[in-house]
Each structure stands twice: as C-alpha cells, then as structure tokens.
C-alpha atoms as a PDB file:
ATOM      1  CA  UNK A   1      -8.158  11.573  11.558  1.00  0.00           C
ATOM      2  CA  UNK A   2      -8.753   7.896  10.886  1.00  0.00           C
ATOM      3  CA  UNK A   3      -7.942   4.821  12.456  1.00  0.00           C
ATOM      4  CA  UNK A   4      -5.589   4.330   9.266  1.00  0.00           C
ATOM      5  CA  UNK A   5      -3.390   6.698  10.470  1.00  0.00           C
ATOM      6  CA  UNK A   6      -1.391   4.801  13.496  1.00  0.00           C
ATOM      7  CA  UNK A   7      -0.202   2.509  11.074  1.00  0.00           C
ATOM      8  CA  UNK A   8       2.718   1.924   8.763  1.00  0.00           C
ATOM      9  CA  UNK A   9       2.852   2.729   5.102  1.00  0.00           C
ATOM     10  CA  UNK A  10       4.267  -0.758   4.433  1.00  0.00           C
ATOM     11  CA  UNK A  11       1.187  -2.595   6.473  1.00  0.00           C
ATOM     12  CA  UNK A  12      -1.615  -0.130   4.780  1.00  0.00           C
ATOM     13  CA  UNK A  13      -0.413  -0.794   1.244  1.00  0.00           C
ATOM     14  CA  UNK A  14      -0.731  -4.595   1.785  1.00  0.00           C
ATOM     15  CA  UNK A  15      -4.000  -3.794   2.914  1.00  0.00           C
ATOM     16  CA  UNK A  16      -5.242  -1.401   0.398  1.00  0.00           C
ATOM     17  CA  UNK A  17      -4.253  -4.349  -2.164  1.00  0.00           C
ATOM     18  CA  UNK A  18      -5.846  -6.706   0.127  1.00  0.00           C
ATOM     19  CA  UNK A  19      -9.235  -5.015   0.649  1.00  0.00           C
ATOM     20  CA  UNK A  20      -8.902  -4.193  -3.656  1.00  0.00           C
ATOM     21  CA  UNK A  21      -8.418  -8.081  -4.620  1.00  0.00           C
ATOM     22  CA  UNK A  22     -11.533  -9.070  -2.562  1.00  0.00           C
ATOM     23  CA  UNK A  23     -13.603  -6.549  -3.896  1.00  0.00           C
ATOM     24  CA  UNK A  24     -12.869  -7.774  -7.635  1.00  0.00           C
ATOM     25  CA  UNK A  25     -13.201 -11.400  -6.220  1.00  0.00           C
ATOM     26  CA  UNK A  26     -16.879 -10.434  -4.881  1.00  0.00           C
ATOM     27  CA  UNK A  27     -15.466 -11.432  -1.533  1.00  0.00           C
ATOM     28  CA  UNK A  28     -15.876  -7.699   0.167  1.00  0.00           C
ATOM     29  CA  UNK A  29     -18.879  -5.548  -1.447  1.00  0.00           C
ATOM     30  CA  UNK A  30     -18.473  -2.319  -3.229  1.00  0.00           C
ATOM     31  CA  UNK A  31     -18.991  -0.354  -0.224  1.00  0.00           C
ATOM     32  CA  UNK A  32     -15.119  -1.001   0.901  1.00  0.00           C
ATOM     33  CA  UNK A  33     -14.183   1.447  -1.874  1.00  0.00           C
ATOM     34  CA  UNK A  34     -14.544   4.040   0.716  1.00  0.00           C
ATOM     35  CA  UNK A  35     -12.461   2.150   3.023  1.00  0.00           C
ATOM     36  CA  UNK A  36      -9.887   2.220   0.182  1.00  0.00           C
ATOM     37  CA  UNK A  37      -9.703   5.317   0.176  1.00  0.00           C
ATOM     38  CA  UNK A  38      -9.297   6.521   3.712  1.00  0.00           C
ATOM     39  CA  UNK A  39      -6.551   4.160   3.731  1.00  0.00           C
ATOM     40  CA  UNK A  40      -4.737   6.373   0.354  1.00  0.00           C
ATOM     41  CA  UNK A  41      -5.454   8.674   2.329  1.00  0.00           C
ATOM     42  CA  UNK A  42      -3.128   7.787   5.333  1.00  0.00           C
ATOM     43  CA  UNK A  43      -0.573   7.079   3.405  1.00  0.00           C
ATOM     44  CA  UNK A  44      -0.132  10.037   1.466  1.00  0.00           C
ATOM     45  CA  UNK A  45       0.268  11.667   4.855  1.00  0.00           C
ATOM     46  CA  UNK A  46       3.450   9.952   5.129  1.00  0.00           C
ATOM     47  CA  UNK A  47       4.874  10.525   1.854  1.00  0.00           C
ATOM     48  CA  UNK A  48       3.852   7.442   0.164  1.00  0.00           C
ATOM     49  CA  UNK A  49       1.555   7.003  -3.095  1.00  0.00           C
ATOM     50  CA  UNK A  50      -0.313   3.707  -3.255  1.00  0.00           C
ATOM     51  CA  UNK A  51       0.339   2.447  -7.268  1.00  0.00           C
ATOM     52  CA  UNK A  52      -2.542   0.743  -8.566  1.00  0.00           C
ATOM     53  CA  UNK A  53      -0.338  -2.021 -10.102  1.00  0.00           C
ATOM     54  CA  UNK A  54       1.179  -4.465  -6.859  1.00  0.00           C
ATOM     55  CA  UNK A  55       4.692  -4.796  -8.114  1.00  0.00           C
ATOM     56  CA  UNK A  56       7.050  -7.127  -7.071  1.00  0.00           C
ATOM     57  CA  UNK A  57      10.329  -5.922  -5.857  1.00  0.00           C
ATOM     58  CA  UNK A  58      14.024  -6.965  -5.121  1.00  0.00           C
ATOM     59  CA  UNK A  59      15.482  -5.108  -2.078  1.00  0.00           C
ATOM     60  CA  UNK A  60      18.296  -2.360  -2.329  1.00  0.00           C
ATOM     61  CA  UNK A  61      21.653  -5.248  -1.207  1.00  0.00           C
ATOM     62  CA  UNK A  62      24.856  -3.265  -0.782  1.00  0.00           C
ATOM     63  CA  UNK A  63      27.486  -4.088  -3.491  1.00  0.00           C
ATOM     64  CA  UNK A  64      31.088  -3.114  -3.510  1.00  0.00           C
ATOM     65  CA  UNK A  65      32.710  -1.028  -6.338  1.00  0.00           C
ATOM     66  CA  UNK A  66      36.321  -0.257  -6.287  1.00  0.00           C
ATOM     67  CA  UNK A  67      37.173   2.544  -8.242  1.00  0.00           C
ATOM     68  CA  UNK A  68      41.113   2.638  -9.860  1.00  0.00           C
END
C-alpha cells in the first residue's frame, strides 16, 4: 500500500499530469516515472483509469425536457 492511496482520484490525476508535464519540461528527472506509476496505480483501485491525453471537460448541468 502506498501513500497514494488515502487520496482522491480527482487530486491524484492532477498530480499524475502534474509530475508528467515537469518531467517533459526537465523540471523533475526521469526517476519520477516510478512515482507515476504508483500513483496509476491508486487510482485504478478506485475505479478510475488515468488517460494519457488531459482533456478538458464541461460538467454534467441538469436540463429540463418535457415530454408531450
């Protein structure tokens, strides 16, 4: 069990994408890879599948249909 683990999917993705964009950058040195994964790795115990691809998203917003 990792440290990853006690936190939400929402929070690890961010930082999965985080920790990914500094490595490309040079900021954060190959060695984070692993840290990449143990975080996938958390996450898929909750269901969730990190895409590679950050995509932007619009929220679910209720709408009203009225059906005759």
């Amino acid at each position: 069990m990792s440290a990853y683990e006690h936190y939400s999917a929402t929070y690890l993705t961010g930082l999965y994408h985080s920790i990914k964009q500094n490595i490309e950058n040079g900021f954060l040195s190959n060695a984070m890879v692993q840290e990449l994964s143990l975080i996938a790795e958390a996450v898929s115990k909750q269901g969730v599948v990190i895409l590679e691809e950050r995509r932007a998203f619009r929220p679910f917003t209720e709408c009203k249909i009225k059906l005759h």
